[in-house]
N, C-alpha and C. Protein backbone atom coordinates (compact mmCIF):
# COMPACT_ATOMS: atom_id res chain seq x y z
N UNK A 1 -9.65 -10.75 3.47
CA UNK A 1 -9.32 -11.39 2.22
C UNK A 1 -7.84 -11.74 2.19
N UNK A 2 -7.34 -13.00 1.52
CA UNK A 2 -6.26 -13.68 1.33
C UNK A 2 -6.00 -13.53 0.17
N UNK A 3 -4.83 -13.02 -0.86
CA UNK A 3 -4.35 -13.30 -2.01
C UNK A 3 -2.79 -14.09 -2.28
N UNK A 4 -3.50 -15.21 -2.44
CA UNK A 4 -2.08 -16.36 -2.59
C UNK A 4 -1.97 -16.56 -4.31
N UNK A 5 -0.49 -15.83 -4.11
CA UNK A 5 -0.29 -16.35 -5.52
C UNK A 5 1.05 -17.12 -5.91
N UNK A 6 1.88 -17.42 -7.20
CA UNK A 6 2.75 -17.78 -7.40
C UNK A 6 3.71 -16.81 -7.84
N UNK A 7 4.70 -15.94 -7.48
CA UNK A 7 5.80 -15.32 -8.22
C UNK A 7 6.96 -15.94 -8.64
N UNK A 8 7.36 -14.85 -9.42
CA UNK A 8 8.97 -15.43 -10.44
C UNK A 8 9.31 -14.18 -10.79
N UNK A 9 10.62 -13.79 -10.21
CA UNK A 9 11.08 -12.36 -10.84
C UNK A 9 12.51 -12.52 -11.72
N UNK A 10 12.28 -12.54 -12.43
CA UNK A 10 13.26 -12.14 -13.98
C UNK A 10 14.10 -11.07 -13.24
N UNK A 11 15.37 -11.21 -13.75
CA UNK A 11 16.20 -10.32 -13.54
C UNK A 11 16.67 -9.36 -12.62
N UNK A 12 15.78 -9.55 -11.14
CA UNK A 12 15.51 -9.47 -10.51
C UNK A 12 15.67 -10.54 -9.05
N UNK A 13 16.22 -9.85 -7.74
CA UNK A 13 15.89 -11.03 -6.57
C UNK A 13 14.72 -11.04 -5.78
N UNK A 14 14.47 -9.44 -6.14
CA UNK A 14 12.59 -9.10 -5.22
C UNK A 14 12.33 -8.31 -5.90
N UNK A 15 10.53 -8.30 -5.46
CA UNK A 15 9.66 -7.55 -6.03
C UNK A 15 8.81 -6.61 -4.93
N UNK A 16 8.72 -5.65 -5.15
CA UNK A 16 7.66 -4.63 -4.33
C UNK A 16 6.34 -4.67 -4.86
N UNK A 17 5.03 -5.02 -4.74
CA UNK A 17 3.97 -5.04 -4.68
C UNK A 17 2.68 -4.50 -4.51
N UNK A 18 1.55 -3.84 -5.51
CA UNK A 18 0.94 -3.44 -5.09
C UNK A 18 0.09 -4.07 -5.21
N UNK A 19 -1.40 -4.53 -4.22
CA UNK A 19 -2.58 -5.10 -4.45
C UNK A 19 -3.91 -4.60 -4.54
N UNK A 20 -4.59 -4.48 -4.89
CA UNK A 20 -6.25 -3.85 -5.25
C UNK A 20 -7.46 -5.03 -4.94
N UNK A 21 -8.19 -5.13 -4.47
CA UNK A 21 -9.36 -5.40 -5.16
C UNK A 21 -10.38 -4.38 -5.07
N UNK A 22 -10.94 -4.23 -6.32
CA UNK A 22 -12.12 -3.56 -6.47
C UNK A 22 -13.60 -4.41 -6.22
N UNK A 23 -14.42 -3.70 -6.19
CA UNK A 23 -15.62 -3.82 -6.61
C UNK A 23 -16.59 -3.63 -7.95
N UNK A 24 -16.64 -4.02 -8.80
CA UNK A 24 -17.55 -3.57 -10.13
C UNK A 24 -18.62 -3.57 -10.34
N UNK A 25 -19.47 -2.54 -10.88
CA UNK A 25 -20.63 -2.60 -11.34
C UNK A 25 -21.45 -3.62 -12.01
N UNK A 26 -22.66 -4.04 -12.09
CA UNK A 26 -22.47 -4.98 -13.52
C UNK A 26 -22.09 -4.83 -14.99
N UNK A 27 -21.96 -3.56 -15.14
CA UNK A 27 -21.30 -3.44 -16.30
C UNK A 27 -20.00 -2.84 -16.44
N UNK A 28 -19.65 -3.57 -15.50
CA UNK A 28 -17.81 -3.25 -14.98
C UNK A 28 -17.76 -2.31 -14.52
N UNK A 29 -18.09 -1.06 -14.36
CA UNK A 29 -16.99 -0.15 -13.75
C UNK A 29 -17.08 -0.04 -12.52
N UNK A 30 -15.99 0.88 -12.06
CA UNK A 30 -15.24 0.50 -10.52
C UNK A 30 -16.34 1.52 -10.03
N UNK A 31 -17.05 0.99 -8.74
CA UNK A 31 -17.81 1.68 -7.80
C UNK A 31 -16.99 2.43 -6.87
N UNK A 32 -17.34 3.93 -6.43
CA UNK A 32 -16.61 4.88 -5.92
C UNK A 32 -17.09 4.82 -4.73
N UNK A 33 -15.97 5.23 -3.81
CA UNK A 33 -16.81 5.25 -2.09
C UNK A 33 -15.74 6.14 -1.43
N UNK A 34 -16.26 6.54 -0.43
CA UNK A 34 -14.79 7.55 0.12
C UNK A 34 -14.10 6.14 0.92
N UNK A 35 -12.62 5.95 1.00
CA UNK A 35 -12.14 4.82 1.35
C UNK A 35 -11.37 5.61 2.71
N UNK A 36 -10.72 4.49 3.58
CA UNK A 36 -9.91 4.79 4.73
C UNK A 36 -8.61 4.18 4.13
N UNK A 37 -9.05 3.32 2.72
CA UNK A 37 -7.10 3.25 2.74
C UNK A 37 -6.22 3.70 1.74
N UNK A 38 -6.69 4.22 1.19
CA UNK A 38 -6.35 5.17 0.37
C UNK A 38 -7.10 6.23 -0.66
N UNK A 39 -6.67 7.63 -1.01
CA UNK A 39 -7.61 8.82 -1.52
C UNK A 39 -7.80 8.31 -2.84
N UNK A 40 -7.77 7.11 -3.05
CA UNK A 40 -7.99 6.70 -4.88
C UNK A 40 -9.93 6.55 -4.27
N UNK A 41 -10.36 6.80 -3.87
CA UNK A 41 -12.22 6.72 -3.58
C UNK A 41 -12.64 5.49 -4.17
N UNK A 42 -11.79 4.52 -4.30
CA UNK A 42 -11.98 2.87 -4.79
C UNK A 42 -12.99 2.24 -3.74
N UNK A 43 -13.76 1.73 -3.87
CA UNK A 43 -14.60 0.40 -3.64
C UNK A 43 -13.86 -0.69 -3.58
N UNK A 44 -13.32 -0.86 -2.00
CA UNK A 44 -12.33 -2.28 -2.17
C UNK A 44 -11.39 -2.12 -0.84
N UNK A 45 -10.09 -3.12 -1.36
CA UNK A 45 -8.85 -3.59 0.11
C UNK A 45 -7.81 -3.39 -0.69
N UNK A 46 -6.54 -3.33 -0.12
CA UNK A 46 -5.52 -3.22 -0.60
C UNK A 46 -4.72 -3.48 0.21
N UNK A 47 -3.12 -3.84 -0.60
CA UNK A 47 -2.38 -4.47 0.26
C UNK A 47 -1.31 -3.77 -0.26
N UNK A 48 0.40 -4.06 0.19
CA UNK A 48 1.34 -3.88 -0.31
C UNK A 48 2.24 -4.92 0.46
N UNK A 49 3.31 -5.63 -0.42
CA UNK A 49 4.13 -6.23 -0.03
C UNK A 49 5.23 -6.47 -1.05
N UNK A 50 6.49 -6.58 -0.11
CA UNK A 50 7.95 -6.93 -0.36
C UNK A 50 8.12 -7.98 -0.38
N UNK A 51 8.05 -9.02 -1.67
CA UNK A 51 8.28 -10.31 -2.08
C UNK A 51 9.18 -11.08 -0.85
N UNK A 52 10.59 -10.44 -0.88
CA UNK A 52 11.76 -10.71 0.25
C UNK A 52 11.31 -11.08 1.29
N UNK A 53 10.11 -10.09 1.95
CA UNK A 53 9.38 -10.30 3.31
C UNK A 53 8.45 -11.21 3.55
N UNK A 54 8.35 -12.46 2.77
CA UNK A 54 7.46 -13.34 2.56
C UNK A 54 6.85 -14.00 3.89
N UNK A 55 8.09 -13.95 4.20
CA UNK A 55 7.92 -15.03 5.47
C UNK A 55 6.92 -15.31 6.30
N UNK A 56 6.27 -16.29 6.66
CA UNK A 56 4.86 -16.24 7.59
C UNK A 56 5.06 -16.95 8.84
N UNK A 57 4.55 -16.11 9.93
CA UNK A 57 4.65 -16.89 11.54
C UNK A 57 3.80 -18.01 11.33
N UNK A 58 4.15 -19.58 11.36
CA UNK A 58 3.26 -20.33 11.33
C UNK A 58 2.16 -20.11 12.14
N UNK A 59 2.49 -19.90 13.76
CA UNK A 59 1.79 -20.03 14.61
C UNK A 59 0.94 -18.85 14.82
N UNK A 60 1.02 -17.84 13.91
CA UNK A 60 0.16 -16.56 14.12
C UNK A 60 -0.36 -17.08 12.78
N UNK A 61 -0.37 -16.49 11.40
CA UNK A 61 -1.42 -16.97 10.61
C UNK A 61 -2.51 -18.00 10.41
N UNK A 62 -3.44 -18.00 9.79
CA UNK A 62 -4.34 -18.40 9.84
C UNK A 62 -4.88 -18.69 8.49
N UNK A 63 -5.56 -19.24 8.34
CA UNK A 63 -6.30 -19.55 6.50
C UNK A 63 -6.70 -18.38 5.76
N UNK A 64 -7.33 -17.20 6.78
CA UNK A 64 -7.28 -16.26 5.94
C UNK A 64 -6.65 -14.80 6.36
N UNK A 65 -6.01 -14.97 7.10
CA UNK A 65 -5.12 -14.14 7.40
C UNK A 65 -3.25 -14.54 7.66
N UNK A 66 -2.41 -14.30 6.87
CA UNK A 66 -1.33 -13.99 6.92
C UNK A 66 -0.70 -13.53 7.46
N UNK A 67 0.44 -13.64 8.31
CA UNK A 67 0.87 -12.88 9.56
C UNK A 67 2.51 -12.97 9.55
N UNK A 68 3.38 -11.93 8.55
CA UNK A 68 4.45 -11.83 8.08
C UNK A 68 5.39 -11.60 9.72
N UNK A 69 6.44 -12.37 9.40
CA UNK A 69 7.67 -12.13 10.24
C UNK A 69 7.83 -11.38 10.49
N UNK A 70 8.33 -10.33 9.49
CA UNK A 70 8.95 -9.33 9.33
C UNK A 70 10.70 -9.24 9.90
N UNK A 71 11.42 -8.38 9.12
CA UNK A 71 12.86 -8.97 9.46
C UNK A 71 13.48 -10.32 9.05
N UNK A 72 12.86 -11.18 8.61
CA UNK A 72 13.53 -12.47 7.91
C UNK A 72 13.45 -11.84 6.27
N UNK A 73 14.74 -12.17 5.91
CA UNK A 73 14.78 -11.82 4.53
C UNK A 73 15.34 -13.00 3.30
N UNK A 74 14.22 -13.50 2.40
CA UNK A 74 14.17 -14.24 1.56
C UNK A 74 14.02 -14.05 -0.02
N UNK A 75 15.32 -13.82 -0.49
CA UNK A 75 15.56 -12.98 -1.73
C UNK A 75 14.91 -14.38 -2.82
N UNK A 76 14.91 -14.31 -3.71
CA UNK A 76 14.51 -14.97 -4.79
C UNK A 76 15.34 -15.24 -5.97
N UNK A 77 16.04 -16.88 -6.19
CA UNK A 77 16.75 -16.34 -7.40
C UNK A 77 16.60 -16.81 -8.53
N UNK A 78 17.14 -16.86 -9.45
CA UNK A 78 17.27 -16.74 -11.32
C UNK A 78 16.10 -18.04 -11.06
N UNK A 79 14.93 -17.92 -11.94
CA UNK A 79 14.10 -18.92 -12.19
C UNK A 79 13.28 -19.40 -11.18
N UNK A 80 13.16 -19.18 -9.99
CA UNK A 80 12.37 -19.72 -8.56
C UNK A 80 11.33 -19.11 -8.54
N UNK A 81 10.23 -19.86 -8.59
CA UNK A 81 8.61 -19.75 -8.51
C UNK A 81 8.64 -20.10 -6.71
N UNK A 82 8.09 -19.14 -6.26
CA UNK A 82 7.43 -18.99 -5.22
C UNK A 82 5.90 -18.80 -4.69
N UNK A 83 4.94 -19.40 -3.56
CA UNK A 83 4.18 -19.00 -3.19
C UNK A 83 4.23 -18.06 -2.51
N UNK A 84 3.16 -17.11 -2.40
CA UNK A 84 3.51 -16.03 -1.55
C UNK A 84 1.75 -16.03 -0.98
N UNK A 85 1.59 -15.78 0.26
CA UNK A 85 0.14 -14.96 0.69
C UNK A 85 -0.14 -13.35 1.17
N UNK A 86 -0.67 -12.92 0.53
CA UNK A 86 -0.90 -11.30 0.62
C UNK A 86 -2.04 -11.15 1.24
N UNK A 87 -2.01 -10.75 1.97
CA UNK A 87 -3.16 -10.39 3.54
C UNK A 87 -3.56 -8.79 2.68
N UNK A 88 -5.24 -8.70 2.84
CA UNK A 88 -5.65 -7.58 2.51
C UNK A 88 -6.25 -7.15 3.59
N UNK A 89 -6.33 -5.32 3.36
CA UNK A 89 -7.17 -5.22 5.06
C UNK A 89 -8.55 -5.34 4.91
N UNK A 90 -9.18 -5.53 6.17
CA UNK A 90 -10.16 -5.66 6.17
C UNK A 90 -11.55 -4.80 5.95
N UNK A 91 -12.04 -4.97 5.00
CA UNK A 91 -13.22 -4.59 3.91
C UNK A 91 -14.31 -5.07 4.13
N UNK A 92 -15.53 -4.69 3.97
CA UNK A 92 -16.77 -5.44 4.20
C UNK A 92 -17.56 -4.94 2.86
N UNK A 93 -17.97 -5.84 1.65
CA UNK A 93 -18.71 -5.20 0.82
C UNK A 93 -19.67 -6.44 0.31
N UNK A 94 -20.79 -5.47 0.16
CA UNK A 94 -21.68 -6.26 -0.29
C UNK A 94 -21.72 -6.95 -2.06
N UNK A 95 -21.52 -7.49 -2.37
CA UNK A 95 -21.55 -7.85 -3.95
C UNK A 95 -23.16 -8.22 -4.25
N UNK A 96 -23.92 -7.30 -5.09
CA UNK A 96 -25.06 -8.10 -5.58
C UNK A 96 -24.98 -8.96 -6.41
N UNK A 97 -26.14 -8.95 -7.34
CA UNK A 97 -26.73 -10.04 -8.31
C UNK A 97 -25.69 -9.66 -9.52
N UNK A 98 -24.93 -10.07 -10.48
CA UNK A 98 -24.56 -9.72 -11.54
C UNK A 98 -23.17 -8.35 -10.94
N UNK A 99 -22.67 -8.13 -10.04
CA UNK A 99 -21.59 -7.38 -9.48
C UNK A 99 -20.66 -8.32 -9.49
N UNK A 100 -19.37 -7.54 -9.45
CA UNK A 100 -17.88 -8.53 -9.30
C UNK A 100 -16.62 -8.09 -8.85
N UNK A 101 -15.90 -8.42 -8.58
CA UNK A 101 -14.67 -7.49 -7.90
C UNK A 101 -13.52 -8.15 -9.16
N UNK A 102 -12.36 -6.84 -9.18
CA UNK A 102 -11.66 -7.51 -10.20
C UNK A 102 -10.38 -7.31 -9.07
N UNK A 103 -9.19 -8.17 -9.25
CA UNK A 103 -7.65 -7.61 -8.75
C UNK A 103 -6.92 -7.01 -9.56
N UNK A 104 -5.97 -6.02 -9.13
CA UNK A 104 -4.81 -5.41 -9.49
C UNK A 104 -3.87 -5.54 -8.83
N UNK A 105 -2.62 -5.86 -9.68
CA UNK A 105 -1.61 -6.16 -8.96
C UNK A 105 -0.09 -5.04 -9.81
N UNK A 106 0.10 -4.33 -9.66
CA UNK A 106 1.38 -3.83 -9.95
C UNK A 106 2.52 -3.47 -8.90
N UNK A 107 3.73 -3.11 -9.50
CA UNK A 107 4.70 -2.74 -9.02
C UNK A 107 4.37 -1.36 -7.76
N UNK A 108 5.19 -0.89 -7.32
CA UNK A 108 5.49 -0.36 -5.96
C UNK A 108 6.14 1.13 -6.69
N UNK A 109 5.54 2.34 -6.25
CA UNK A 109 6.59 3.18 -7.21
C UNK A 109 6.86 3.81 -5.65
N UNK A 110 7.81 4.15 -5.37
CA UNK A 110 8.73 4.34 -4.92
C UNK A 110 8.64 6.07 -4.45
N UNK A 111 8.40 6.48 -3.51
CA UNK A 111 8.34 7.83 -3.24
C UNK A 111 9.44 8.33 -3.05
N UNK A 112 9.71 9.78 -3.49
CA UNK A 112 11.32 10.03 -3.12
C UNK A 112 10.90 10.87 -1.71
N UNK A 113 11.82 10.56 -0.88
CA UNK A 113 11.97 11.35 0.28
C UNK A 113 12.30 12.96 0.47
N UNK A 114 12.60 13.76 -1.07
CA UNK A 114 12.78 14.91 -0.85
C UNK A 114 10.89 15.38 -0.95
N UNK A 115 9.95 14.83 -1.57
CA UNK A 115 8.82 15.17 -1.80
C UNK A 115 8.27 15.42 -0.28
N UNK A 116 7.72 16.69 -0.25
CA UNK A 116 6.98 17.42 1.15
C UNK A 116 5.67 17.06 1.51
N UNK A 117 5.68 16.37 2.55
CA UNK A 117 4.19 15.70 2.89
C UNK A 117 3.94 16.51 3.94
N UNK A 118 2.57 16.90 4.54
CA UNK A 118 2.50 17.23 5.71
C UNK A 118 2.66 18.85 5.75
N UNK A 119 3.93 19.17 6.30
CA UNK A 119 4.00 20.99 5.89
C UNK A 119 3.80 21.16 4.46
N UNK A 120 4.39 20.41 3.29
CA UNK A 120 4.94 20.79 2.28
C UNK A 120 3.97 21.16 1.63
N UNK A 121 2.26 20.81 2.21
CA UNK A 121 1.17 20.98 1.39
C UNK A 121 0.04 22.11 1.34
N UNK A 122 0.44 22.70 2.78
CA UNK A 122 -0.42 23.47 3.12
C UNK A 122 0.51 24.38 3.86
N UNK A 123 -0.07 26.23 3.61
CA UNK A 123 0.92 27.16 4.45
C UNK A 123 0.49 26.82 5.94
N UNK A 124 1.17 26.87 6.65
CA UNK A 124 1.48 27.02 7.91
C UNK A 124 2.46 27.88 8.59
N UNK A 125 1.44 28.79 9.29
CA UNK A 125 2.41 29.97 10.06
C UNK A 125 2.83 30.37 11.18
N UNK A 126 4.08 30.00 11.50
CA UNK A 126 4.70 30.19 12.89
C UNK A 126 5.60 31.27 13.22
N UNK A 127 5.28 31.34 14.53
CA UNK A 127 6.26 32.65 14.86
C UNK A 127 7.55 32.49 14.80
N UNK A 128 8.65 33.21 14.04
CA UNK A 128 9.93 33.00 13.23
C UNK A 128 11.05 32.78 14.75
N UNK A 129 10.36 32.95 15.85
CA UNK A 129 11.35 32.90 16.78
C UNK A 129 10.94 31.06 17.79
N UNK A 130 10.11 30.81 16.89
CA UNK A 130 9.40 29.19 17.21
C UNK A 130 8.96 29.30 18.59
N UNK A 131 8.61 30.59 19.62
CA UNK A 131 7.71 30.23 20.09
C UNK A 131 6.76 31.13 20.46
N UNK A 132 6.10 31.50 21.48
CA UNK A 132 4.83 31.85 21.64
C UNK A 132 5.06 33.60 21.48
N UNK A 133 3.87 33.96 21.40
CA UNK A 133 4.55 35.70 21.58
C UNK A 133 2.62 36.23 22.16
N UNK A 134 3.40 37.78 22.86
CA UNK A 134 2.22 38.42 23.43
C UNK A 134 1.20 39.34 22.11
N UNK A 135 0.20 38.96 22.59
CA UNK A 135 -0.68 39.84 21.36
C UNK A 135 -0.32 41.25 21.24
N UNK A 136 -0.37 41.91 20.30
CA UNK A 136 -0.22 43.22 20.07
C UNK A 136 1.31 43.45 19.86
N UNK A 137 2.18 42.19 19.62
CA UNK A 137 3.33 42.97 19.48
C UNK A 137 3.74 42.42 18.26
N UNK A 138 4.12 43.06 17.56
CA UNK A 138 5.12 43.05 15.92
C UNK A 138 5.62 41.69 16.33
N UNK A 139 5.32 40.86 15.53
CA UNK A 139 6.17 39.68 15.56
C UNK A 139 6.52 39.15 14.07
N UNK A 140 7.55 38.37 13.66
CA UNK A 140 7.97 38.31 12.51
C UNK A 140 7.41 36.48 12.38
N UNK A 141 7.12 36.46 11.33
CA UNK A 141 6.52 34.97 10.92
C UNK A 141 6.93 34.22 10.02
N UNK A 142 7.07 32.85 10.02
CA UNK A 142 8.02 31.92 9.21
C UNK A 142 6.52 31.12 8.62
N UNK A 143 6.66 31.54 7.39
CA UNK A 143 5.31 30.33 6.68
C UNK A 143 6.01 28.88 6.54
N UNK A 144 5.94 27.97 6.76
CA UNK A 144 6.61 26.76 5.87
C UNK A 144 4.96 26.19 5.20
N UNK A 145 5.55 25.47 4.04
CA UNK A 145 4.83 24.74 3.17
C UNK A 145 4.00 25.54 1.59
N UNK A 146 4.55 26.96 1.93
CA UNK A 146 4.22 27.80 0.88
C UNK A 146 5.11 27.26 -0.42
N UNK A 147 6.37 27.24 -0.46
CA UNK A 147 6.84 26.80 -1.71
C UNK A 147 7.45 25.40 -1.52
N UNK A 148 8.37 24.80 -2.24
CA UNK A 148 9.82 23.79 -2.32
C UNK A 148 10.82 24.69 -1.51
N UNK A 149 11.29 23.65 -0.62
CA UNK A 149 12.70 24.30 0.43
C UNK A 149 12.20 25.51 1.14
N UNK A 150 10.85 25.44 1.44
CA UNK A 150 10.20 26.62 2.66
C UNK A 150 10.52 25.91 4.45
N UNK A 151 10.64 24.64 4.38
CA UNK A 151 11.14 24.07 5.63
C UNK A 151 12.28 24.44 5.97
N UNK A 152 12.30 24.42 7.36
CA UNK A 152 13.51 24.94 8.42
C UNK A 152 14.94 23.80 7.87
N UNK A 153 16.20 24.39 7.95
CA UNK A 153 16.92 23.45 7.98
C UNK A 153 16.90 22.23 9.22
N UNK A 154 15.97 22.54 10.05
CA UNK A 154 16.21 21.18 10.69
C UNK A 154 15.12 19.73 10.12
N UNK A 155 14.42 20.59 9.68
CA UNK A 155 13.50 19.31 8.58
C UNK A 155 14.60 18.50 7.47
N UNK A 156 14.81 19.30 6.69
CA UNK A 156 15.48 19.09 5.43
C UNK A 156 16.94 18.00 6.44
N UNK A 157 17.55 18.37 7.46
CA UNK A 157 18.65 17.23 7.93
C UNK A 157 18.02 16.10 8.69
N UNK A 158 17.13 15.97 8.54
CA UNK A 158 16.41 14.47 8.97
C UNK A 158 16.16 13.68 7.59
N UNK A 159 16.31 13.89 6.75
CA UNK A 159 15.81 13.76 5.61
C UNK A 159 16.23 12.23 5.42
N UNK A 160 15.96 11.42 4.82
CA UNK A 160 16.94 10.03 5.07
C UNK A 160 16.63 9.70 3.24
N UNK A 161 18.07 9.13 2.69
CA UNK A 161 18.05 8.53 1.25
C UNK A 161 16.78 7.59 0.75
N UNK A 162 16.24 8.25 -0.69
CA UNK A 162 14.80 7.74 -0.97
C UNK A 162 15.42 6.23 -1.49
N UNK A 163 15.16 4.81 -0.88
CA UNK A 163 15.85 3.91 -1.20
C UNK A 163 15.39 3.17 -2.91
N UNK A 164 15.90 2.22 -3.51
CA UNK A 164 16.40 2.02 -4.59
C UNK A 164 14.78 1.38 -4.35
N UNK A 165 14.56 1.30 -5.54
CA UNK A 165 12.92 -0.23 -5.90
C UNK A 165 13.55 -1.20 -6.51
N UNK A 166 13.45 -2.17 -5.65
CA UNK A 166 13.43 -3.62 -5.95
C UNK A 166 13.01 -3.62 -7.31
N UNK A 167 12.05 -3.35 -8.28
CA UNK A 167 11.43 -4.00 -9.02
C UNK A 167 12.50 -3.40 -10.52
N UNK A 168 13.02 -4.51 -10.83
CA UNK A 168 13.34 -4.62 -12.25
C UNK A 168 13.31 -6.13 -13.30
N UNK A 169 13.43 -5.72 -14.41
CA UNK A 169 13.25 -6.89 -14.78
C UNK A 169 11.14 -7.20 -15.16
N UNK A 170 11.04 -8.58 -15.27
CA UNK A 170 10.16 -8.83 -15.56
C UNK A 170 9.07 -9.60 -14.73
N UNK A 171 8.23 -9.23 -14.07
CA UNK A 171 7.37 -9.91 -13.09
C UNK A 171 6.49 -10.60 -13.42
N UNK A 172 6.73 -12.77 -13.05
CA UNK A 172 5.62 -13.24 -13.82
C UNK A 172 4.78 -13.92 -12.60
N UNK A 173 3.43 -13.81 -12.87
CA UNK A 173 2.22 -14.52 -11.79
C UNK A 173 1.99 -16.09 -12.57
N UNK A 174 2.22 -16.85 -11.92
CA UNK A 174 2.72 -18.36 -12.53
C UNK A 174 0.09 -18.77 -11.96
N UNK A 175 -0.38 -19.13 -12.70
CA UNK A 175 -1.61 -19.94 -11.96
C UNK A 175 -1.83 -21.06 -12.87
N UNK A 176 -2.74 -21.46 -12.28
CA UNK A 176 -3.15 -22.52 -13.21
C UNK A 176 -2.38 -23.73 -12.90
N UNK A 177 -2.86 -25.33 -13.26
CA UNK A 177 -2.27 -26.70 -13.01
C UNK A 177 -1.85 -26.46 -11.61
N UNK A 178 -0.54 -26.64 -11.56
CA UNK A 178 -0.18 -26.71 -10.04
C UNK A 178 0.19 -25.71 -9.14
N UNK A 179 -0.09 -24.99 -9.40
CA UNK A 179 -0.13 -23.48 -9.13
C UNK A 179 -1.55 -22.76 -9.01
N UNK A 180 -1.67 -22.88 -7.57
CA UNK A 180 -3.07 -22.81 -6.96
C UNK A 180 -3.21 -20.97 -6.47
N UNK A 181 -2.76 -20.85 -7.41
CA UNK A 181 -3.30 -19.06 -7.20
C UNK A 181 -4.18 -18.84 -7.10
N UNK A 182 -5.05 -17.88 -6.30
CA UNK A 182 -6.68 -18.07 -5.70
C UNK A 182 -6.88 -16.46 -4.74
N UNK A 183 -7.42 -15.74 -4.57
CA UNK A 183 -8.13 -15.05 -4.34
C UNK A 183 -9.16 -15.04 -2.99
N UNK A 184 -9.32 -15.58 -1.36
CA UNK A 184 -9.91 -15.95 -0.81
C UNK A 184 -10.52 -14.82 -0.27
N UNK A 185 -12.15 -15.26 -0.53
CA UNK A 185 -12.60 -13.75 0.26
C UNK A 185 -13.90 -14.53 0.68
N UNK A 186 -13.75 -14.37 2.63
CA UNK A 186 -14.36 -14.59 3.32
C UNK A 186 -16.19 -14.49 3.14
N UNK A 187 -17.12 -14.91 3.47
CA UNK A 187 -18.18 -14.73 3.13
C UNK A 187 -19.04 -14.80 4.02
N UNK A 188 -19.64 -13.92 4.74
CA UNK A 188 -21.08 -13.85 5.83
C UNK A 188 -22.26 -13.39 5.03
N UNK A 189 -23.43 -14.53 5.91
CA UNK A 189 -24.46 -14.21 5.20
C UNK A 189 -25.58 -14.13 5.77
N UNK A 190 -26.54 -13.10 5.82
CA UNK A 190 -27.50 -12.23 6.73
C UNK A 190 -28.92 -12.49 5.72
N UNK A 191 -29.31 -13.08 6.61
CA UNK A 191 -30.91 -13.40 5.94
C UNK A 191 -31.96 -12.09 5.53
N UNK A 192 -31.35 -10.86 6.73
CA UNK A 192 -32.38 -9.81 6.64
C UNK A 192 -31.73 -8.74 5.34
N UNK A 193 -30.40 -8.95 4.90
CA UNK A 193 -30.11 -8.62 3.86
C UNK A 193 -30.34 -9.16 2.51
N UNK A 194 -30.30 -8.89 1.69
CA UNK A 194 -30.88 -9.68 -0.14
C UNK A 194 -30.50 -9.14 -0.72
C-alpha cells in the first residue's frame, strides 16, 4: 500500500509521522490479530515517516512502492504544501462484503533514550564478575533490569541524547480539487476465495 498525501506544517519546518491502516468490521470496529509490526494487535500496515526525508529515488520507486533516499534533507517552509508518498509495509488482508479499512495519521512521540528496553524489562542474572564460574562455588550475582539504574555503568555511557520532535505547530493534510490525496491499496483476486 501507497499513502500519497498533501502536507503543510504551520510553525513548523518538519513533521514526524505516524501511519495506520486498519481494518474494520462492518460495524466499524477495529479487527484484532496478533501483528508483526507492532504489539497494538491491530488488523493492518503501518508506516512512519520524517516529512524532511521525503525524497524519492526516481529510479527505485515504483507506483506502489516508494523508495526514500534517505540522507537528502528537505525542510519545508512558512506556507508550502507538499506531496509526499508514504510506503506501508506489506500486509495482505482480506476485506469482505460491507468491511472497510480506515487511516490514521498522527504525530511521532518521541521516545526518550533514558527509558530501558531490553534488560530494563525483565530480571536478568549474571555473574557479578561477567563471566563464567564453576558449579558449586559461591558466586556473587548482578541482576540488571530489576529496577531504574540496575544497568552497569557501561550501558548507561552509551546512552546517546533523546533528540528534539520535529512536530510543532499545526499539521494540515491539504485533499480534495487539486490535491490528489489517495490511499493506494493494491488488489489480487482469487476465484477460489469469496
Amino acid at each position: 500500500m501507497k499513502l500519497h498525501l498533501w502536507f503543510e506544517a504551520k510553525q513548523s519546518g518538519d513533521m514526524d509521522l505516524s501511519v495506520k491502516v486498519e481494518k474494520l468490521s462492518a460495524d466499524g470496529r477495529a479487527l484484532l490479530d496478533v501483528s508483526i509490526n507492532e504489539d497494538t494487535g491491530v488488523r493492518g500496515t503501518t508506516s512512519l515517516l520524517l516529512i524532511s526525508a521525503r525524497a524519492l529515488d526516481a529510479t527505485r520507486s515504483t507506483e506502489t512502492e516508494p523508495y526514500l533516499l534517505q540522507g537528502r534533507e528537505q525542510m519545508l517552509d512558512q506556507g508550502q504544501v507538499v506531496p509526499v508518498d508514504i510506503g506501508l509495509w506489506p500486509s495482505a488482508l482480506r476485506i469482505h462484503a460491507n468491511e472497510s479499512i480506515i487511516v490514521t495519521i498522527a504525530p511521532v512521540t518521541v521516545q526518550s533514550t533514558d527509558l530501558d528496553t531490553g534488560t530494563g524489562i525483565a530480571n536478568i542474572r549474571l555473574a557479578a564478575n561477567g563471566g563464567t564460574y564453576e558449579g558449586g562455588v559461591n558466586v556473587s550475582f548482578l541482576d540488571l533490569g530489576v529496577t531504574t539504574g540496575s544497568d552497569p555503568p557501561y550501558v548507561n555511557n552509551q546512552r546517546i541524547r533523546t533528540p528534539p520532535s520535529p512536530n510543532r505547530g499545526t499539521h494540515v493534510i491539504h485533499y480534495g480539487g487539486h490535491y490528489d490525496s489517495h490511499l493506494l491499496v493494491p488488489v489480487a483476486s482469487n476465484s477460489s476465495h469469496k
